[in-house]
PDB file of N, CA and C in Angstrom:
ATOM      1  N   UNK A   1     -15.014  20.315   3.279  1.00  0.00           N
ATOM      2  CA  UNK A   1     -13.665  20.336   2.779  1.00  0.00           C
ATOM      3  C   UNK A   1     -13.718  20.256   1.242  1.00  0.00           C
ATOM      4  N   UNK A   2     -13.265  21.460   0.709  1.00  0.00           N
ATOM      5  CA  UNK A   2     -13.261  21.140  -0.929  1.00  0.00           C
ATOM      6  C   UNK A   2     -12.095  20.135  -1.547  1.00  0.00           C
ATOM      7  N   UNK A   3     -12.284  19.631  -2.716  1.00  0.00           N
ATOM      8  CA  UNK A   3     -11.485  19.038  -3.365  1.00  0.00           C
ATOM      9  C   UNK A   3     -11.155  19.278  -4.390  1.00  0.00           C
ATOM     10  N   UNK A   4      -9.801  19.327  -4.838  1.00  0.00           N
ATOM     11  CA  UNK A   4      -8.955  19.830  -6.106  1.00  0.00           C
ATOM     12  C   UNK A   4      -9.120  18.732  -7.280  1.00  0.00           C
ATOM     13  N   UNK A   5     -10.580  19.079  -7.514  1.00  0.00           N
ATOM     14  CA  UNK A   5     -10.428  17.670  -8.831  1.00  0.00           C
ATOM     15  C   UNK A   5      -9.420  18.257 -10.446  1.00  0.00           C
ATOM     16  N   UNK A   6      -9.041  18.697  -9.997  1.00  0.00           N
ATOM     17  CA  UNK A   6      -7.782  19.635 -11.088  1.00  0.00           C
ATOM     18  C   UNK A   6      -6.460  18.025 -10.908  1.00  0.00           C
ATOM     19  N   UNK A   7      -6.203  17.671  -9.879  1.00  0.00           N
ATOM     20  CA  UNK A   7      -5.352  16.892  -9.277  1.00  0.00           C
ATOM     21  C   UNK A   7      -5.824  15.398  -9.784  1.00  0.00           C
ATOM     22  N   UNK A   8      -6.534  14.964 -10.408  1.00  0.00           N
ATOM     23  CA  UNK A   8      -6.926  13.723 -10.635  1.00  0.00           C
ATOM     24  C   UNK A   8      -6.199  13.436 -11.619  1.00  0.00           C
ATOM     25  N   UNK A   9      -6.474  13.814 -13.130  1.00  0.00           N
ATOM     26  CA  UNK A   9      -5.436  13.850 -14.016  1.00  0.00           C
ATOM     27  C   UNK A   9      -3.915  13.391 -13.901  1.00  0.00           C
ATOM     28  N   UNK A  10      -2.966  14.352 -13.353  1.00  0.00           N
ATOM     29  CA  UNK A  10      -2.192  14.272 -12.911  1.00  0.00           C
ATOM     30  C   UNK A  10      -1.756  12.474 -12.066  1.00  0.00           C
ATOM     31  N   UNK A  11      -2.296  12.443 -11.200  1.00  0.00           N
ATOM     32  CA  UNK A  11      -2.085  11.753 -10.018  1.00  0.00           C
ATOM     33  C   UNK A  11      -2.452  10.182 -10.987  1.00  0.00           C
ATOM     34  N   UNK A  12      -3.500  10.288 -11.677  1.00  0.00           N
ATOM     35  CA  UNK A  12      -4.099   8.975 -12.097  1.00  0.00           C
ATOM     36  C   UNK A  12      -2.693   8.359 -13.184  1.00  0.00           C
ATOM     37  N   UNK A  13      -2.187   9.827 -14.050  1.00  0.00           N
ATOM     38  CA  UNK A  13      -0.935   9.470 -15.100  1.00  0.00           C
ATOM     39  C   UNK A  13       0.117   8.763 -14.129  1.00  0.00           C
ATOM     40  N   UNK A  14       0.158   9.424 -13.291  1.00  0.00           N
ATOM     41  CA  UNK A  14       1.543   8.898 -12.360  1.00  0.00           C
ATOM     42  C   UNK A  14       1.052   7.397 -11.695  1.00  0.00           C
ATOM     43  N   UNK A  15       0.314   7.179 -11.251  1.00  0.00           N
ATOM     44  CA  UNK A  15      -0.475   5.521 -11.016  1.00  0.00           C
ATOM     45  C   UNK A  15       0.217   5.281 -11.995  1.00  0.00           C
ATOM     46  N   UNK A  16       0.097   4.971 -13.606  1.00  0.00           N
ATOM     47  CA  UNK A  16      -0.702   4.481 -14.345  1.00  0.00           C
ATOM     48  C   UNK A  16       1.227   4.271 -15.415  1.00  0.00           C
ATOM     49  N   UNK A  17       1.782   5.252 -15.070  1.00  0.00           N
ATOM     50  CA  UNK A  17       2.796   5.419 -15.592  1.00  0.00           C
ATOM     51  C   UNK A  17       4.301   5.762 -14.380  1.00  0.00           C
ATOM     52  N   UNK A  18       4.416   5.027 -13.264  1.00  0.00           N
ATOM     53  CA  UNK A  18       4.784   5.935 -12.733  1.00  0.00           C
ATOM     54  C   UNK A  18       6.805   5.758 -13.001  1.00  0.00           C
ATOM     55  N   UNK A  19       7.209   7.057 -12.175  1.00  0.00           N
ATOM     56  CA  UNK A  19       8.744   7.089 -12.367  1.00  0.00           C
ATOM     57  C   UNK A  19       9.730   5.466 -12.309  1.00  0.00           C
ATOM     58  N   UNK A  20      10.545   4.911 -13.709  1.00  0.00           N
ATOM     59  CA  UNK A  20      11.082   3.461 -13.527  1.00  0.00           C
ATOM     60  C   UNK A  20      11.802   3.551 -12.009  1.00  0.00           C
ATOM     61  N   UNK A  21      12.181   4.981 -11.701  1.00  0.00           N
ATOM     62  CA  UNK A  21      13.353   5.156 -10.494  1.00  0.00           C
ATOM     63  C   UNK A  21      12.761   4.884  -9.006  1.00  0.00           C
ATOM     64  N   UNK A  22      11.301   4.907  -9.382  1.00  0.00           N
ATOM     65  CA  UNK A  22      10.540   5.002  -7.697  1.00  0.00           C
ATOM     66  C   UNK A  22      10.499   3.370  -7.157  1.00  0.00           C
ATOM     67  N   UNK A  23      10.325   2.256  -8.188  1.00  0.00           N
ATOM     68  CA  UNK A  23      11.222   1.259  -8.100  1.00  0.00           C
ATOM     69  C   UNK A  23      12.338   0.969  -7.318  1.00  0.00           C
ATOM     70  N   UNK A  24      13.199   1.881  -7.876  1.00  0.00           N
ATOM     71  CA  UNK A  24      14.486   1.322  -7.609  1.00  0.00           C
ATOM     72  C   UNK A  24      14.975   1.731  -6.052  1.00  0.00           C
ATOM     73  N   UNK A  25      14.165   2.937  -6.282  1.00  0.00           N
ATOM     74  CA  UNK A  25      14.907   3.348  -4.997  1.00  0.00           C
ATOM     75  C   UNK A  25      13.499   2.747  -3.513  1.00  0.00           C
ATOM     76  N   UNK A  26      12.762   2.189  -3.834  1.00  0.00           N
ATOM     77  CA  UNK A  26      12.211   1.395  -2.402  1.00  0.00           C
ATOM     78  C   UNK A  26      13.255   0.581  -1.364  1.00  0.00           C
ATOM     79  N   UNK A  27      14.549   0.049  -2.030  1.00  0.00           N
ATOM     80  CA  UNK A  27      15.601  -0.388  -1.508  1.00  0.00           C
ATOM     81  C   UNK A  27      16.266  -0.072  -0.722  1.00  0.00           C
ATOM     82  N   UNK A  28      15.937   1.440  -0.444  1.00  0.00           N
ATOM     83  CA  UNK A  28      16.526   2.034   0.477  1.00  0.00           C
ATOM     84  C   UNK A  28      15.503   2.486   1.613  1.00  0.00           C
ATOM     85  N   UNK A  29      14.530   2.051   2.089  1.00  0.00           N
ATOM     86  CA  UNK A  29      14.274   2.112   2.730  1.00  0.00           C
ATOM     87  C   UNK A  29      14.462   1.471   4.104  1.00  0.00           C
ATOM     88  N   UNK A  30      14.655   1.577   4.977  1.00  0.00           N
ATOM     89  CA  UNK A  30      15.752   1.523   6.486  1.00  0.00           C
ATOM     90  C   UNK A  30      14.628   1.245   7.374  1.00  0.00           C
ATOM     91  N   UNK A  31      13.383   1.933   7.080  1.00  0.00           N
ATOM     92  CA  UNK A  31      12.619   1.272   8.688  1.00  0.00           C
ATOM     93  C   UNK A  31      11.517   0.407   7.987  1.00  0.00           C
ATOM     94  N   UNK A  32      10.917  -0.594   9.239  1.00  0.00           N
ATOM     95  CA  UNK A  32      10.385  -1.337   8.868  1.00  0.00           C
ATOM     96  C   UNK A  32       9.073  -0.987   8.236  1.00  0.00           C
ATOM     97  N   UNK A  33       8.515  -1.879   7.528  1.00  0.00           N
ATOM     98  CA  UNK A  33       7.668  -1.476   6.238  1.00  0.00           C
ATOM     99  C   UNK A  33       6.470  -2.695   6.624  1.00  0.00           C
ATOM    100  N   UNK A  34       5.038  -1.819   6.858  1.00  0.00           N
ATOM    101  CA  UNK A  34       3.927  -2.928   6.837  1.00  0.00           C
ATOM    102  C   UNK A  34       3.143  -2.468   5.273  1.00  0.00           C
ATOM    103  N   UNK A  35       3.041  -3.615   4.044  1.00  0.00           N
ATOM    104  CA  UNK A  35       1.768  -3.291   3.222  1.00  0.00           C
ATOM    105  C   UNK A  35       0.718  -3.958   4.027  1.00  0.00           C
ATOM    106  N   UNK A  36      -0.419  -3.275   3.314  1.00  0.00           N
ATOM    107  CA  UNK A  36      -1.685  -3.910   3.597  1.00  0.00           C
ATOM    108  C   UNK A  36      -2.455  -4.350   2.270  1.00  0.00           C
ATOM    109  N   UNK A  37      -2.731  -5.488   1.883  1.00  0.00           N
ATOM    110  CA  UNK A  37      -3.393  -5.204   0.711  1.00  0.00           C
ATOM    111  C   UNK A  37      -4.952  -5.414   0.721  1.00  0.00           C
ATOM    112  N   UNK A  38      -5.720  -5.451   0.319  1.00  0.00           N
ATOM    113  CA  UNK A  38      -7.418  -5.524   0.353  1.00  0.00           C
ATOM    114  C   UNK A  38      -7.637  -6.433  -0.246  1.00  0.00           C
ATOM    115  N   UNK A  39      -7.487  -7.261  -0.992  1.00  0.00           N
ATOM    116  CA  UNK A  39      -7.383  -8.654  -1.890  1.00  0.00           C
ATOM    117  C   UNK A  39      -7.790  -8.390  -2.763  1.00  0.00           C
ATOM    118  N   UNK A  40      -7.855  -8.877  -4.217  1.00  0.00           N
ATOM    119  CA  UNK A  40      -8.736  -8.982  -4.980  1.00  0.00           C
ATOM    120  C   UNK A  40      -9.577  -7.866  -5.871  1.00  0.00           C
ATOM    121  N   UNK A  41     -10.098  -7.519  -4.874  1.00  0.00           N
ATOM    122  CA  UNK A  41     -10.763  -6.323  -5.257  1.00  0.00           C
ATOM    123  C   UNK A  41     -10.525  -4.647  -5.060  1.00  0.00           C
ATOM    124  N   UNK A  42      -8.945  -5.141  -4.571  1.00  0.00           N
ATOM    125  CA  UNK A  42      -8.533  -3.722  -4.624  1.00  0.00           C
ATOM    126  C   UNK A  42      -7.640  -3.154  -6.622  1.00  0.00           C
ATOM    127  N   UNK A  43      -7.350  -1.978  -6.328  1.00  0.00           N
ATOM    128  CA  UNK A  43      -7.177  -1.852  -7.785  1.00  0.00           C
ATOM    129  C   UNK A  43      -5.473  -2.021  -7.450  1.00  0.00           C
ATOM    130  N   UNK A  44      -4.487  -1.969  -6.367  1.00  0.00           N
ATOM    131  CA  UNK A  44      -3.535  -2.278  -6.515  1.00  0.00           C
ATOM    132  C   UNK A  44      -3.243  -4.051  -6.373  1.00  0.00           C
ATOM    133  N   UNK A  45      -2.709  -4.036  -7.181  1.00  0.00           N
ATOM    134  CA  UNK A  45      -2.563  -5.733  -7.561  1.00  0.00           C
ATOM    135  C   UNK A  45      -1.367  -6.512  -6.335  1.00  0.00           C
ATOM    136  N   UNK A  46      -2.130  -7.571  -6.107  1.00  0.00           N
ATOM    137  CA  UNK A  46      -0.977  -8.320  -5.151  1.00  0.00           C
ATOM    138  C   UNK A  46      -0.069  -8.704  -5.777  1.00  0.00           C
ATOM    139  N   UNK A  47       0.289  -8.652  -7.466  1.00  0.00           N
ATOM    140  CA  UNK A  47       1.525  -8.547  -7.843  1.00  0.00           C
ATOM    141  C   UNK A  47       2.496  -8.063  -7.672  1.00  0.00           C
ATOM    142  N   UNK A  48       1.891  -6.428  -7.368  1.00  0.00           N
ATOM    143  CA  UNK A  48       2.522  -4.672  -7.233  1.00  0.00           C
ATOM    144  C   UNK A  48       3.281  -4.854  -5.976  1.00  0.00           C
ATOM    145  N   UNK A  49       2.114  -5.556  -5.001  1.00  0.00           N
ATOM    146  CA  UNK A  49       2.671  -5.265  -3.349  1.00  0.00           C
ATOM    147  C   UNK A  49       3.817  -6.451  -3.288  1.00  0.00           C
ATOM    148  N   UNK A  50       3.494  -7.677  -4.155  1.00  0.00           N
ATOM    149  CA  UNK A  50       4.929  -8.903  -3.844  1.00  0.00           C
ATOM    150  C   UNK A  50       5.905  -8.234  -4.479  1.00  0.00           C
ATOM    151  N   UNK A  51       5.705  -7.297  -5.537  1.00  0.00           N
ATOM    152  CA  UNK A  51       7.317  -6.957  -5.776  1.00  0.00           C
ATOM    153  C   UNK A  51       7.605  -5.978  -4.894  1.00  0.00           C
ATOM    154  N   UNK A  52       6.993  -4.815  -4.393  1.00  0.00           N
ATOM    155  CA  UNK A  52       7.380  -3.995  -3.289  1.00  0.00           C
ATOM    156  C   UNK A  52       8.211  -4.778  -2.144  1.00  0.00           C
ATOM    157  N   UNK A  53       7.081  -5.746  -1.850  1.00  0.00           N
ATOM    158  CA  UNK A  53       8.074  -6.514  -0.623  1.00  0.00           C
ATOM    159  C   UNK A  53       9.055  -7.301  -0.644  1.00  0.00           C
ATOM    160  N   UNK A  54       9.220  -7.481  -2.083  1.00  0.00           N
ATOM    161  CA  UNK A  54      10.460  -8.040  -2.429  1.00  0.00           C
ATOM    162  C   UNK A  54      11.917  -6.787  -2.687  1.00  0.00           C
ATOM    163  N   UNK A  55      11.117  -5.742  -2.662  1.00  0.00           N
ATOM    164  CA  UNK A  55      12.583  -4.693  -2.887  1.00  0.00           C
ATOM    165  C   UNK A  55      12.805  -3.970  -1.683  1.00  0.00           C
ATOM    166  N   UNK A  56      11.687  -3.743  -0.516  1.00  0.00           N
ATOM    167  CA  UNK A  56      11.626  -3.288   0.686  1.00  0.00           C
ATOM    168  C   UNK A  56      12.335  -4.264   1.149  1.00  0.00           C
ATOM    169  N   UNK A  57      13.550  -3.700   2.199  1.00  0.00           N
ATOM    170  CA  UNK A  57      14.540  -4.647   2.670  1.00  0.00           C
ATOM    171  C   UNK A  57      13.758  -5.213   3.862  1.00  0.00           C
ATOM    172  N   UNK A  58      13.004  -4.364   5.063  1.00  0.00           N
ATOM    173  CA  UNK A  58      12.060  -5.427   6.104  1.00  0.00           C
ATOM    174  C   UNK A  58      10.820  -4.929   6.022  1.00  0.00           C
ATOM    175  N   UNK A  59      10.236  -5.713   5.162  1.00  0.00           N
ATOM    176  CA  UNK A  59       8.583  -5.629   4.866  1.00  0.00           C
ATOM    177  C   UNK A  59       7.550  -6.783   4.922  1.00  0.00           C
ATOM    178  N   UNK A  60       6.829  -6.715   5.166  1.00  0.00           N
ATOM    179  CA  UNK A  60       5.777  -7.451   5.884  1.00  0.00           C
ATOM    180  C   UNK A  60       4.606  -7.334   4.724  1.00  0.00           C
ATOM    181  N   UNK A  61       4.025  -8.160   4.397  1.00  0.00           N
ATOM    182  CA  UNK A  61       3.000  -8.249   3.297  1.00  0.00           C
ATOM    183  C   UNK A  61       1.635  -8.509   4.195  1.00  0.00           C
ATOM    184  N   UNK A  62       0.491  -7.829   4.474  1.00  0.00           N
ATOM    185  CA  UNK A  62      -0.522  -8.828   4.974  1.00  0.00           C
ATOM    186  C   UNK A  62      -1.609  -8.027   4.187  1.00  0.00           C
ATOM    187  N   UNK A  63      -2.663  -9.305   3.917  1.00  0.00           N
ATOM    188  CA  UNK A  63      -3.992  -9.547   2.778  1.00  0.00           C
ATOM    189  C   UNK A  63      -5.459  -9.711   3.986  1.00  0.00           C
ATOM    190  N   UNK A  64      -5.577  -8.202   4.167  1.00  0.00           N
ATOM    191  CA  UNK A  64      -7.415  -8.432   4.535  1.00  0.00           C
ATOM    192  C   UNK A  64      -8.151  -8.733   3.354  1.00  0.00           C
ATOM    193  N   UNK A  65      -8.673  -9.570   3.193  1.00  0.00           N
ATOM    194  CA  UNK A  65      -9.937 -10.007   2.444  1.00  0.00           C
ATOM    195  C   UNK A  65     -11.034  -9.458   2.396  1.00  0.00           C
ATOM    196  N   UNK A  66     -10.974  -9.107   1.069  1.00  0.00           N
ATOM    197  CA  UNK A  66     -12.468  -8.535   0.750  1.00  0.00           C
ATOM    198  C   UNK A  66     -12.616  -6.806   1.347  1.00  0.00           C
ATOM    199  N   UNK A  67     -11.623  -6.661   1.384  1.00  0.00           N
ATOM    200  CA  UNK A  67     -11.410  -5.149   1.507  1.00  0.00           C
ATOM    201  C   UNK A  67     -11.559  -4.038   0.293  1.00  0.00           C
ATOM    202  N   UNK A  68     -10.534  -4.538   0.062  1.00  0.00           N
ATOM    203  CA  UNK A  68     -10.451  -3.262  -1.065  1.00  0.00           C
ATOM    204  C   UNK A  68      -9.260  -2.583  -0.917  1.00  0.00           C
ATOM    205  N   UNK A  69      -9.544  -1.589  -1.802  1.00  0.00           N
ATOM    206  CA  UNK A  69      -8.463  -0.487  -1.352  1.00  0.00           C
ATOM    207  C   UNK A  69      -8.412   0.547  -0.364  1.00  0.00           C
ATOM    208  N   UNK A  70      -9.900   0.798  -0.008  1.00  0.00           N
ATOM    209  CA  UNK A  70      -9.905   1.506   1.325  1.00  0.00           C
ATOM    210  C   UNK A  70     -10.083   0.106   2.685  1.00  0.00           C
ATOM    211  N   UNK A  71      -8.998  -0.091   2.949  1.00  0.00           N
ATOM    212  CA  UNK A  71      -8.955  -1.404   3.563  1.00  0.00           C
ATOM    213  C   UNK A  71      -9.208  -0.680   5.199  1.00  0.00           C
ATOM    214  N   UNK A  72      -9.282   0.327   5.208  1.00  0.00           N
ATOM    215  CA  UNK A  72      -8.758   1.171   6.760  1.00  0.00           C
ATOM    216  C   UNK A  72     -10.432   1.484   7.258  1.00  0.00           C
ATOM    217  N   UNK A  73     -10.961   2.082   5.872  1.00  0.00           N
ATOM    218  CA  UNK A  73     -12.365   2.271   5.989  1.00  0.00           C
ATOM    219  C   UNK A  73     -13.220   0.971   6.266  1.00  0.00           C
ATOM    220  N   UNK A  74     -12.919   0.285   5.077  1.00  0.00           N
ATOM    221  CA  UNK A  74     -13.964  -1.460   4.827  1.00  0.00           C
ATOM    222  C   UNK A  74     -13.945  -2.093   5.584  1.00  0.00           C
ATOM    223  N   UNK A  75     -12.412  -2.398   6.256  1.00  0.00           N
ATOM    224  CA  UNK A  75     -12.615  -3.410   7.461  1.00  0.00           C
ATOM    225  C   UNK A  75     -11.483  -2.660   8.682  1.00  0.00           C
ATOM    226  N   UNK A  76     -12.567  -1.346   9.266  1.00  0.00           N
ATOM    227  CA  UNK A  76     -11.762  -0.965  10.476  1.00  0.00           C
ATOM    228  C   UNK A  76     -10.630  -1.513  11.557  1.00  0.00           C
ATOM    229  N   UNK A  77     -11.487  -3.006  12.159  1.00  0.00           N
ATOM    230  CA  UNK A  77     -11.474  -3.448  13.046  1.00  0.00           C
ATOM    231  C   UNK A  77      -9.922  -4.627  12.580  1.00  0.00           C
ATOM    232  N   UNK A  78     -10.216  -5.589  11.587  1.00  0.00           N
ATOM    233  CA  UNK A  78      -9.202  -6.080  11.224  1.00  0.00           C
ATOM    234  C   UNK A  78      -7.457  -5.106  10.984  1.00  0.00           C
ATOM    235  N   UNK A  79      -7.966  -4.053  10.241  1.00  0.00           N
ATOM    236  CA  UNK A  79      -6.923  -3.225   9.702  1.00  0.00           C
ATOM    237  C   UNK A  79      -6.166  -2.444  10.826  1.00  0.00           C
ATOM    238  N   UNK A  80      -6.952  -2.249  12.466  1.00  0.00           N
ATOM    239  CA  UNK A  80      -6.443  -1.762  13.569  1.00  0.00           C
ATOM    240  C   UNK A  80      -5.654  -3.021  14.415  1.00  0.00           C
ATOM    241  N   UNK A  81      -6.079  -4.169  13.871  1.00  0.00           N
ATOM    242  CA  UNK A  81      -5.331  -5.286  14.657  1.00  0.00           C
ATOM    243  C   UNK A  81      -3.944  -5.235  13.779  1.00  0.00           C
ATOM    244  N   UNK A  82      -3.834  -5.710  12.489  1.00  0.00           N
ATOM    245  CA  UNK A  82      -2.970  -5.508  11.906  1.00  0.00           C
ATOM    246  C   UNK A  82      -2.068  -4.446  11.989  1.00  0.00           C
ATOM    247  N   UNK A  83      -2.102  -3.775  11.996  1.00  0.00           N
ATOM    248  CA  UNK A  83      -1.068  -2.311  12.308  1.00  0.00           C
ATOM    249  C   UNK A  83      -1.043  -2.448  13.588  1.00  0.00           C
ATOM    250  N   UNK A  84      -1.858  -2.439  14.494  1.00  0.00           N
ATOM    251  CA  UNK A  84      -1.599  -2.724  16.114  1.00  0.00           C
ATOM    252  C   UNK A  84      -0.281  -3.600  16.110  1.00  0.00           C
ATOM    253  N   UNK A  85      -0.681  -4.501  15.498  1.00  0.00           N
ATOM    254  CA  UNK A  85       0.303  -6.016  15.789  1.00  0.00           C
ATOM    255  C   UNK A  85       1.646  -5.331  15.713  1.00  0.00           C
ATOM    256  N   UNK A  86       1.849  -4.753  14.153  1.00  0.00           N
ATOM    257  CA  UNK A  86       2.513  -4.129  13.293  1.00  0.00           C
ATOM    258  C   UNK A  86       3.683  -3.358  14.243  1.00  0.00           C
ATOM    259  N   UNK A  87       2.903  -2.321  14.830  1.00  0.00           N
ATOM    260  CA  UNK A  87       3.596  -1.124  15.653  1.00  0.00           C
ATOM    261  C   UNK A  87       3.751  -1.666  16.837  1.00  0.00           C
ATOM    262  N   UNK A  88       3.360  -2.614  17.229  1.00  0.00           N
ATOM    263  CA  UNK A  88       4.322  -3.026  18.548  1.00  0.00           C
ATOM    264  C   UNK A  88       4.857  -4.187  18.769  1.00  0.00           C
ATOM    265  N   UNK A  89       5.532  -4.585  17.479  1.00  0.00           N
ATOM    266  CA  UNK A  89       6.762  -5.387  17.419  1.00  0.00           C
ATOM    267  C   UNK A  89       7.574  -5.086  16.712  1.00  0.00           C
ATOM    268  N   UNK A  90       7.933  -3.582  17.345  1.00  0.00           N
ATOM    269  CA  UNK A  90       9.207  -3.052  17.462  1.00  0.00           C
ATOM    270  C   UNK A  90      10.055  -3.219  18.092  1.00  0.00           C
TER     271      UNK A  90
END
């Protein structure tokens, strides 16, 4: 599978800078919302995700440890319980 490293640029500005409005409008989101964060050593900050879940009207915050940011890859097994849990307490 090739990859568009043309797209890094781009994508890294928008991380790094992104729209004040993408903020604002998380508020409107209507279905329920699981983050996952990787702790520590991920590059999105558990600052980032407490304010998300503070503007996501039903959101759920949960911290695998020692993950990372590929939290799905690093710790399979935890990250399938979590979303398991997640998706069937609906």
């Amino acid at each position: 599978m090739a990859f568009d490293w043309r797209l890094i640029d781009p994508i890294m500005s928008e991380l790094r800078t992104p729209d004040p409005a993408w903020w604002e409008r998380l508020g409107a989101i209507t279905a329920s919302t699981l983050l996952v964060s990787g702790g520590p050593s991920s590059h999105v900050t558990l600052e980032s995700l407490e304010r998300m879940r503070g503007l996501i009207p039903d959101c759920r915050l949960v911290t695998i440890a020692d993950a990372g940011h590929r939290v799905h890859g690093t710790r399979p097994d935890e990250f399938a319980a979590v979303a398991g849990e997640f998706l069937g307490s609906g």
